[in-house]
Protein backbone atom coordinates (compact mmCIF):
# COMPACT_ATOMS: atom_id res chain seq x y z
CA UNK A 1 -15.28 -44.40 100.84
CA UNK A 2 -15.78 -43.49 97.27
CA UNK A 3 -19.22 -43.33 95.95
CA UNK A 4 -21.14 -42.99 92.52
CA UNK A 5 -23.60 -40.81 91.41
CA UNK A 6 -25.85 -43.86 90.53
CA UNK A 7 -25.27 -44.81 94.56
CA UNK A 8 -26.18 -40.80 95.36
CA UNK A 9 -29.54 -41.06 93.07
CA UNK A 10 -30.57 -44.56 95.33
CA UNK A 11 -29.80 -42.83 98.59
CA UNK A 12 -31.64 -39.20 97.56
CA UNK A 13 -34.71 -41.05 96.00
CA UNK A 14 -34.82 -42.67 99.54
CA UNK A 15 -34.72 -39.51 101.16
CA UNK A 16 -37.20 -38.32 99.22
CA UNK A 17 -39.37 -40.61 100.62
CA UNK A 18 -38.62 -39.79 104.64
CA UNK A 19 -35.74 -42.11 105.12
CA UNK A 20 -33.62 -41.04 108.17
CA UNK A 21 -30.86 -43.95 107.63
CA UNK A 22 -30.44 -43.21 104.17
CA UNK A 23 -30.08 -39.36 105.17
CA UNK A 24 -27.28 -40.06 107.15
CA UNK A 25 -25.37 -42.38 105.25
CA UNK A 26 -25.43 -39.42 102.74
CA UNK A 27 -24.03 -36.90 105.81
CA UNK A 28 -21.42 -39.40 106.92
CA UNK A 29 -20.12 -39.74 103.38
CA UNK A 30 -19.89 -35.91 102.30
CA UNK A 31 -19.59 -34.10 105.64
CA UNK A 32 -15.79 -34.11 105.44
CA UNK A 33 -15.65 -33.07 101.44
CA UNK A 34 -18.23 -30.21 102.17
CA UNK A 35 -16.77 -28.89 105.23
CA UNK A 36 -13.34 -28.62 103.26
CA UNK A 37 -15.03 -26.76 101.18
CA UNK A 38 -16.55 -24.47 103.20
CA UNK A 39 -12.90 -24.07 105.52
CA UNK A 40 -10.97 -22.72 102.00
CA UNK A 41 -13.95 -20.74 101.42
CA UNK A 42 -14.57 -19.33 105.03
CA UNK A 43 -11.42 -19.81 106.72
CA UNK A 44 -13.26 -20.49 109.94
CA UNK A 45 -13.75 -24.12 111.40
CA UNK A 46 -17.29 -22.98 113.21
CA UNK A 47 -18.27 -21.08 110.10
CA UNK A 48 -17.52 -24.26 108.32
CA UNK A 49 -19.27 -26.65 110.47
CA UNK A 50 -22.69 -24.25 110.29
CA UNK A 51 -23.08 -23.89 106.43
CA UNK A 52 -22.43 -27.44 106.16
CA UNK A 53 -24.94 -28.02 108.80
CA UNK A 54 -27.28 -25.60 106.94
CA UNK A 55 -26.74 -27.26 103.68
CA UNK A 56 -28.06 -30.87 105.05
CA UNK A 57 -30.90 -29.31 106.79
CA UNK A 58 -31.56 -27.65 103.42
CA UNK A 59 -31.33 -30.85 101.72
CA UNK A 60 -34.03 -32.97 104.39
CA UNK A 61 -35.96 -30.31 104.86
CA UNK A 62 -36.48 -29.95 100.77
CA UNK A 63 -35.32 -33.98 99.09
CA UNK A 64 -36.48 -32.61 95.86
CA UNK A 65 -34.57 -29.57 95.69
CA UNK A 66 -31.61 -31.67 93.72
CA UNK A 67 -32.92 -32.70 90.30
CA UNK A 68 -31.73 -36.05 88.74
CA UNK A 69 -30.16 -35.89 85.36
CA UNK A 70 -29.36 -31.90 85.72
CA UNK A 71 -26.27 -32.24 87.69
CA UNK A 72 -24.36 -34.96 89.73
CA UNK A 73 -25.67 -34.58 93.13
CA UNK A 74 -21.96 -33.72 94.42
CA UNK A 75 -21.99 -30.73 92.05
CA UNK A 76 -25.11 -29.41 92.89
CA UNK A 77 -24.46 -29.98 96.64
CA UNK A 78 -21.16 -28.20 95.89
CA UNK A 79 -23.14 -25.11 94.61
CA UNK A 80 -25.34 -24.80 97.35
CA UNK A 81 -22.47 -24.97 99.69
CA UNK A 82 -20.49 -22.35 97.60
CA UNK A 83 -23.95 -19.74 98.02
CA UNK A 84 -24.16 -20.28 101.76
CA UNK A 85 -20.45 -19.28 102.17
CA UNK A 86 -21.07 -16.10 99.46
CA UNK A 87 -24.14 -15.47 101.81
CA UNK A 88 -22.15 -15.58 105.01
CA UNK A 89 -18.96 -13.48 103.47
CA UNK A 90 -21.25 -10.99 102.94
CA UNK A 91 -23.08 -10.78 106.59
CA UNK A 92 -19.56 -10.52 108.23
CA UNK A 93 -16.21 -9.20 107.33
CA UNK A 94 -13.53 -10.88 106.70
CA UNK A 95 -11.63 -12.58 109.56
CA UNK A 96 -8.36 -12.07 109.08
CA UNK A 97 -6.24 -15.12 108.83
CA UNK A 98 -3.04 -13.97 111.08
CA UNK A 99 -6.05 -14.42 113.87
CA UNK A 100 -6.43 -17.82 113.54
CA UNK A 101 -2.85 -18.57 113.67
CA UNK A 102 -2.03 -20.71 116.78
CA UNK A 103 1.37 -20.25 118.63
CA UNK A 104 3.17 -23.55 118.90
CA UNK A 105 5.42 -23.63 122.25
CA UNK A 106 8.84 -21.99 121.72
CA UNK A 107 10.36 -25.45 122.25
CA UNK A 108 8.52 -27.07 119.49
CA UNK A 109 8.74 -24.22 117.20
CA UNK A 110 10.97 -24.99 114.30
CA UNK A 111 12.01 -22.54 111.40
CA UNK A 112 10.16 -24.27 108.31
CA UNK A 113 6.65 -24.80 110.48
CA UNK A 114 6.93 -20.62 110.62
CA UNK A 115 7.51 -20.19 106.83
CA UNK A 116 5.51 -23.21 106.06
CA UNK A 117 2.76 -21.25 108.10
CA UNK A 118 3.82 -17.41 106.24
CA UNK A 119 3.06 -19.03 103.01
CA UNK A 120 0.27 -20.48 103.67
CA UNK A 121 -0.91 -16.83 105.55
CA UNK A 122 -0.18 -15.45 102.24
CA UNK A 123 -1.93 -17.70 99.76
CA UNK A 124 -4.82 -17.56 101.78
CA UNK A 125 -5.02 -13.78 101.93
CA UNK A 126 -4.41 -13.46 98.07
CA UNK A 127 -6.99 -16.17 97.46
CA UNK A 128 -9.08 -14.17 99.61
CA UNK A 129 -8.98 -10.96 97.32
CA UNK A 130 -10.01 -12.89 94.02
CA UNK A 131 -13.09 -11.61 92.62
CA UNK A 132 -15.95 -14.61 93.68
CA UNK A 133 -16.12 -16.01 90.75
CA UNK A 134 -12.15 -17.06 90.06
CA UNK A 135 -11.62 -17.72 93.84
CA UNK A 136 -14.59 -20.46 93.02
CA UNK A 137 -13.05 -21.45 90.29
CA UNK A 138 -9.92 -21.71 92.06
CA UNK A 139 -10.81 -23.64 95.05
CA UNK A 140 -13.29 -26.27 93.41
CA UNK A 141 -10.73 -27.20 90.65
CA UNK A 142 -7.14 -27.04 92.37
CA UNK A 143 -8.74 -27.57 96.33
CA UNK A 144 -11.49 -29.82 95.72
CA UNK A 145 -10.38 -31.69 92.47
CA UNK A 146 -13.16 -30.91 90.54
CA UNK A 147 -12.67 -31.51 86.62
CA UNK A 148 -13.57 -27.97 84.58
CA UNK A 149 -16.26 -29.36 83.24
CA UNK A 150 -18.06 -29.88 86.72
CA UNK A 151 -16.77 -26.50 87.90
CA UNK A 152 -18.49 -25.18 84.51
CA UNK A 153 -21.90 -26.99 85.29
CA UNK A 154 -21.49 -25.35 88.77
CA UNK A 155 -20.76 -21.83 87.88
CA UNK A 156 -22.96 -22.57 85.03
CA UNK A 157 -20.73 -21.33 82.38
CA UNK A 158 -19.10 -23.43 79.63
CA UNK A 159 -15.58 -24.64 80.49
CA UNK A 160 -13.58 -22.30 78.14
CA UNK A 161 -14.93 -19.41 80.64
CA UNK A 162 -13.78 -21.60 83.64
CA UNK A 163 -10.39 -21.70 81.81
CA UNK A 164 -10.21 -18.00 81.57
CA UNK A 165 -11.09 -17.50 85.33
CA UNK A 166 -8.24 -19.81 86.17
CA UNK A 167 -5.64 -18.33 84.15
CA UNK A 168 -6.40 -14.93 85.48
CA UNK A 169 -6.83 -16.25 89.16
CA UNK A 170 -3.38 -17.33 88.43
CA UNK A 171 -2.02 -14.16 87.15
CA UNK A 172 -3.12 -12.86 89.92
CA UNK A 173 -1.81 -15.00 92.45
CA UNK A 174 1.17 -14.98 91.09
CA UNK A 175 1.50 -10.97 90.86
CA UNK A 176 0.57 -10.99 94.49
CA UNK A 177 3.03 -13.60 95.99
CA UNK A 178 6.43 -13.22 95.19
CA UNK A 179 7.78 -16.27 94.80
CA UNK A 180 11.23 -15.81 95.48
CA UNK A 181 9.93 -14.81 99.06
CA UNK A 182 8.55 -17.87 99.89
């Protein structure tokens, strides 16, 4: 279900005013997007599930916090999301992602589900080492579909800086993944 930000402004003025139903039509509708979010960022479902937990709370507990007019409310929910993740990077290390890989059973376990899996081992972990600001820019416009303009209001840079973060998030991707390995 695909909604507008005129439907958004209707829906956050009415949880401005103490409206529990309109509160969690807004959670139903943007839990999924946000906790995407959160996995590319975190790569860990529980992390996930408790900054986009946090958010929400954030959000009832303070209606007012999102400003009509300033942003859409899905990029300004996207930029709180991206600081809780930057806050919980930096209370914990990094979980590495081989740890999170699940074993299928040997008689399931076909050759392209194991490269399929090394590859995407290996994108993560290079994503992973981009400097915060291109692995943002990254994952909001290539993960999360973002347009650079959004991802600009976001960072809160123009878009010819968001440009230059993707090109050398790129470069750099592409310098650590060699392609002819995958």
């Amino acid at each position: 279900m695909s909604y507008d930000s005129e439907s958004d402004y209707i829906l956050l003025k009415e949880i401005q005013k103490g409206n529990h139903s309109a509160f969690s039509k807004l959670v139903n509708i943007y839990t999924t997007r946000f906790y995407s979010m959160a996995y590319r960022y975190l790569n860990n479902q529980q992390d996930a599930e408790d900054i986009v937990q946090k958010a929400f709370l954030k959000l009832w507990k303070n209606p007012y916090s999102w400003t009509p007019g300033k942003a859409k409310f899905t990029t300004w929910f996207s930029r709180v999301i991206i600081n809780l993740c930057l806050d919980q990077l930096k209370k914990r290390k990094l979980v590495s992602i081989s740890e999170n890989f699940e074993f299928m059973d040997q008689s399931t376990l076909q050759i392209e589900k194991i490269i399929k899996e090394e590859r995407n081992i290996l994108v993560q972990k290079a994503i992973q080492q981009l400097p915060t600001r291109q692995k943002t820019a990254l994952i909001l416009c290539f993960l999360e579909g973002y347009s650079n303009k959004e991802v600009a209001t976001i960072l809160e840079t123009t878009e010819k800086a968001v440009q230059s973060l993707l090109l050398r998030a790129k470069d750099f991707l592409k310098r650590q993944i060699d392609i002819t390995k995958l």
